[in-house]
C-alpha atoms as a PDB file:
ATOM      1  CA  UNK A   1      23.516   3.044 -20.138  1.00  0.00           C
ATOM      2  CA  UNK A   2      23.472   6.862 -21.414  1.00  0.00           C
ATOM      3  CA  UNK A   3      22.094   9.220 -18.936  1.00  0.00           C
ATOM      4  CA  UNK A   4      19.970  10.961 -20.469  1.00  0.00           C
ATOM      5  CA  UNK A   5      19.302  15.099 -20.769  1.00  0.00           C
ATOM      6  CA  UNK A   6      15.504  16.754 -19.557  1.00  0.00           C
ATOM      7  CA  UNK A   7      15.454  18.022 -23.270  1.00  0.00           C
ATOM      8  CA  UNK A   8      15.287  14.669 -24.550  1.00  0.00           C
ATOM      9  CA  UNK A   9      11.661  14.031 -22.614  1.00  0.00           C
ATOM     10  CA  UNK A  10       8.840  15.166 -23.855  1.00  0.00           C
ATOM     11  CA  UNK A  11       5.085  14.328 -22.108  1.00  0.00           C
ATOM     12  CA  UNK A  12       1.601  14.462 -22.581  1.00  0.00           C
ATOM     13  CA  UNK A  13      -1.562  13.485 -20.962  1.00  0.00           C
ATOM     14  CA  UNK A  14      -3.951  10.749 -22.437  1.00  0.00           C
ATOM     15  CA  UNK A  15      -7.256  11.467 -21.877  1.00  0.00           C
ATOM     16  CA  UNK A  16      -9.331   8.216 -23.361  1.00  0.00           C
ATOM     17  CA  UNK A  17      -6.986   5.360 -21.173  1.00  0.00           C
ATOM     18  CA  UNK A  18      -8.441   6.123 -17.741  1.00  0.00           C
ATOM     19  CA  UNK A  19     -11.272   7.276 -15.925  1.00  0.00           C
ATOM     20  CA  UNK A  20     -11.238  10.189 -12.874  1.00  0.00           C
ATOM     21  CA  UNK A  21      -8.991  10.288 -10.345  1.00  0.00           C
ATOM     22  CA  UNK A  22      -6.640   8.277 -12.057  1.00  0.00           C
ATOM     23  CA  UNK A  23      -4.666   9.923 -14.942  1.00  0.00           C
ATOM     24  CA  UNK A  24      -2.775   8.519 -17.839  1.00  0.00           C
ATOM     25  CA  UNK A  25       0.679   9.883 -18.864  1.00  0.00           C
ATOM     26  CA  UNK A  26       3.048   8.838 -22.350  1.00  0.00           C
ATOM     27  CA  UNK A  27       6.720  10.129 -22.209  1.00  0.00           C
ATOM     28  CA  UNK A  28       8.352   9.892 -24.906  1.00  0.00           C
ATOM     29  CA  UNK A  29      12.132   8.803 -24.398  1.00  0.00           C
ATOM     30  CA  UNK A  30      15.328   7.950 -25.967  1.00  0.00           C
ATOM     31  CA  UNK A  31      14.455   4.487 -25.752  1.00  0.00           C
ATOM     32  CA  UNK A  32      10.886   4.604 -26.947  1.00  0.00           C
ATOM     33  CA  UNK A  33       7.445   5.488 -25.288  1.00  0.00           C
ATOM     34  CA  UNK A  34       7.105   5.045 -22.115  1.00  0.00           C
ATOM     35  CA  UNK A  35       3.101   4.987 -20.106  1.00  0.00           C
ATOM     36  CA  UNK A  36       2.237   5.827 -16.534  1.00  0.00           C
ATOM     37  CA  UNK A  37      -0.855   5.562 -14.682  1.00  0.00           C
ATOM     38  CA  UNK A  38      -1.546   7.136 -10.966  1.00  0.00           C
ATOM     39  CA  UNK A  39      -4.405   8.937  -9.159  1.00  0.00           C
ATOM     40  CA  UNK A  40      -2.177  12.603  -9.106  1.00  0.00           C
ATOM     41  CA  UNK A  41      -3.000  14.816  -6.236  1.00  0.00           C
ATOM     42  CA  UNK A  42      -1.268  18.528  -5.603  1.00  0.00           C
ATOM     43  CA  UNK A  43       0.081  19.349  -2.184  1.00  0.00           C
ATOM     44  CA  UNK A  44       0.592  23.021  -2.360  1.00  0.00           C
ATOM     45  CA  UNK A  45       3.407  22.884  -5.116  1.00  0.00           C
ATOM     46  CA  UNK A  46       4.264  19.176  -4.987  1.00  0.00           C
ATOM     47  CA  UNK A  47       2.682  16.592  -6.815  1.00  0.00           C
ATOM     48  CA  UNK A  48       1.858  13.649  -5.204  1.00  0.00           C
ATOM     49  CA  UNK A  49       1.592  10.569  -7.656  1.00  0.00           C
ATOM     50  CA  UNK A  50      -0.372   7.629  -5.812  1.00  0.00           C
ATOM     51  CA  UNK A  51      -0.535   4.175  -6.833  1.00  0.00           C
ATOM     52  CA  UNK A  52       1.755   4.772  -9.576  1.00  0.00           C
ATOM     53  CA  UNK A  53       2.136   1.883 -12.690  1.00  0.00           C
ATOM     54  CA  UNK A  54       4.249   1.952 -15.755  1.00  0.00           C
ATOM     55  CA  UNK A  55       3.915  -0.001 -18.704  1.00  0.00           C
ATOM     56  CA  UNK A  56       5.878  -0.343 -21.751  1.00  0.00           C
ATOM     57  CA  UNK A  57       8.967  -0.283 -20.940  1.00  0.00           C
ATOM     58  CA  UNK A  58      11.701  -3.036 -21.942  1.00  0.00           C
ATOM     59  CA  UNK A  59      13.523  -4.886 -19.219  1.00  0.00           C
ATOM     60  CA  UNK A  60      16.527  -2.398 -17.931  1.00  0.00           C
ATOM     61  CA  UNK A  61      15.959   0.046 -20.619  1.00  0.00           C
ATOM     62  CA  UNK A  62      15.498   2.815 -18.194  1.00  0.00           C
ATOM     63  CA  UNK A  63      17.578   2.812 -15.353  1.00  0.00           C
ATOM     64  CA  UNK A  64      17.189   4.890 -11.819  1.00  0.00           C
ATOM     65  CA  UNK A  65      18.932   7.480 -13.358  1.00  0.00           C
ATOM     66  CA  UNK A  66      16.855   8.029 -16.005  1.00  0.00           C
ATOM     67  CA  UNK A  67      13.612   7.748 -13.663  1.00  0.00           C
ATOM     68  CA  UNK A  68      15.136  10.625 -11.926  1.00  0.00           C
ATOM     69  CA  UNK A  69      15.751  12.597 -14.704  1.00  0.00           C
ATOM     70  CA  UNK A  70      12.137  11.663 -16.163  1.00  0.00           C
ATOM     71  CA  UNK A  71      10.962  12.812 -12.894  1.00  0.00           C
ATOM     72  CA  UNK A  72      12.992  16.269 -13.179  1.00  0.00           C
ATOM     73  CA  UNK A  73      11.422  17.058 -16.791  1.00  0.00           C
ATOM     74  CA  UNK A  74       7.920  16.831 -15.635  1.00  0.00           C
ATOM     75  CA  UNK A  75       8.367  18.719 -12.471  1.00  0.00           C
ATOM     76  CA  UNK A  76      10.050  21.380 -15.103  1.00  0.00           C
ATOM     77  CA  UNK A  77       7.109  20.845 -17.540  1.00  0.00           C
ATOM     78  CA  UNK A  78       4.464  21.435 -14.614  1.00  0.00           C
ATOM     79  CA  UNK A  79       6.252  24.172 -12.759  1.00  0.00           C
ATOM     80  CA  UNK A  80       6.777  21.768  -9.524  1.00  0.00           C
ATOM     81  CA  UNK A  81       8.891  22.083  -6.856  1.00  0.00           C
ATOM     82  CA  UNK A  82       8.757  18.438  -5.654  1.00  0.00           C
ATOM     83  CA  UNK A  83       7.515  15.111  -7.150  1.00  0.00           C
ATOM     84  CA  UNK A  84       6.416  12.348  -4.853  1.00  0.00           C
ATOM     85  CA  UNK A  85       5.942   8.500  -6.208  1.00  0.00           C
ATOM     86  CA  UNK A  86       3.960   6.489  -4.300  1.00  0.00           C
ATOM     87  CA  UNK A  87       3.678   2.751  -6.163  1.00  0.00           C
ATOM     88  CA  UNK A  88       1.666   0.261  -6.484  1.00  0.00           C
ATOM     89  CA  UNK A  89       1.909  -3.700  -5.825  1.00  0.00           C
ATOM     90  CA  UNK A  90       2.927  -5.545  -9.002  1.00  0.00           C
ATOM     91  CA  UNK A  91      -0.177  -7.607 -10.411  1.00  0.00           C
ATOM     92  CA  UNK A  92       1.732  -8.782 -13.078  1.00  0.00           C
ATOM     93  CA  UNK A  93       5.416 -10.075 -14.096  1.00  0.00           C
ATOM     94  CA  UNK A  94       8.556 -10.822 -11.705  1.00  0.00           C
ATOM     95  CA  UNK A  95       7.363 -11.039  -8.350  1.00  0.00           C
ATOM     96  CA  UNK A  96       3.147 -10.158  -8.324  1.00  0.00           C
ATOM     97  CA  UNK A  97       2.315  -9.255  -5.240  1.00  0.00           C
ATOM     98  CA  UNK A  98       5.814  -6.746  -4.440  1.00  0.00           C
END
C-alpha cells in the first residue's frame, strides 16, 4: 500500500448529512471518497473528535498510515496543533458491538 502525501487530501464539511453537535466530513483520497461523522469539540488548539464513524471506505483500502496522514492534512487545513479521535462502538459489520 502507497503512503500517501498531505497534498493528495483534500476536505470539506457537509452541511445537509447531520444535525448539531455532530458534524459531517468527505475527504477526498487517492482511493476514493472517504465520510466521517463525530460531535467535534476544540480544546484550546486541539480538536477533539468524539464518537467518531467512517463510512465508505473499502476493506483495507486505507491503512494506519494513511489515517495518520489524513489526520495530519486536516490538522494543516484547520491550523491545529493536535487531533484527538475518540470512536465509537461498531453498530454495523465485523464485530457490532467493538
Amino acid at each position: 500500500m502507497t503512503r500517501w502525501k498531505i497534498r493528495d487530501i483534500a476536505f470539506d464539511f457537509v452541511d445537509d448529512m447531520t444535525d448539531d453537535p455532530v458534524v459531517t466530513v468527505r475527504i477526498v483520497t487517492p482511493v476514493g471518497q472517504l465520510t466521517f461523522l463525530a460531535e467535534p469539540v476544540m480544546v484550546g488548539t486541539t480538536l477533539v473528535l468524539k464518537g467518531l464513524h467512517a463510512q465508505d471506505s473499502a476493506a483495507n483500502a486505507v491503512g494506519p498510515a494513511n489515517l495518520i496522514v489524513i489526520a495530519h492534512a486536516v490538522m494543516e487545513g484547520m491550523d491545529l496543533d493536535g487531533l484527538v479521535i475518540k470512536g465509537a462502538v461498531r453498530s454495523t459489520g465485523a464485530n457490532p458491538g467493538h
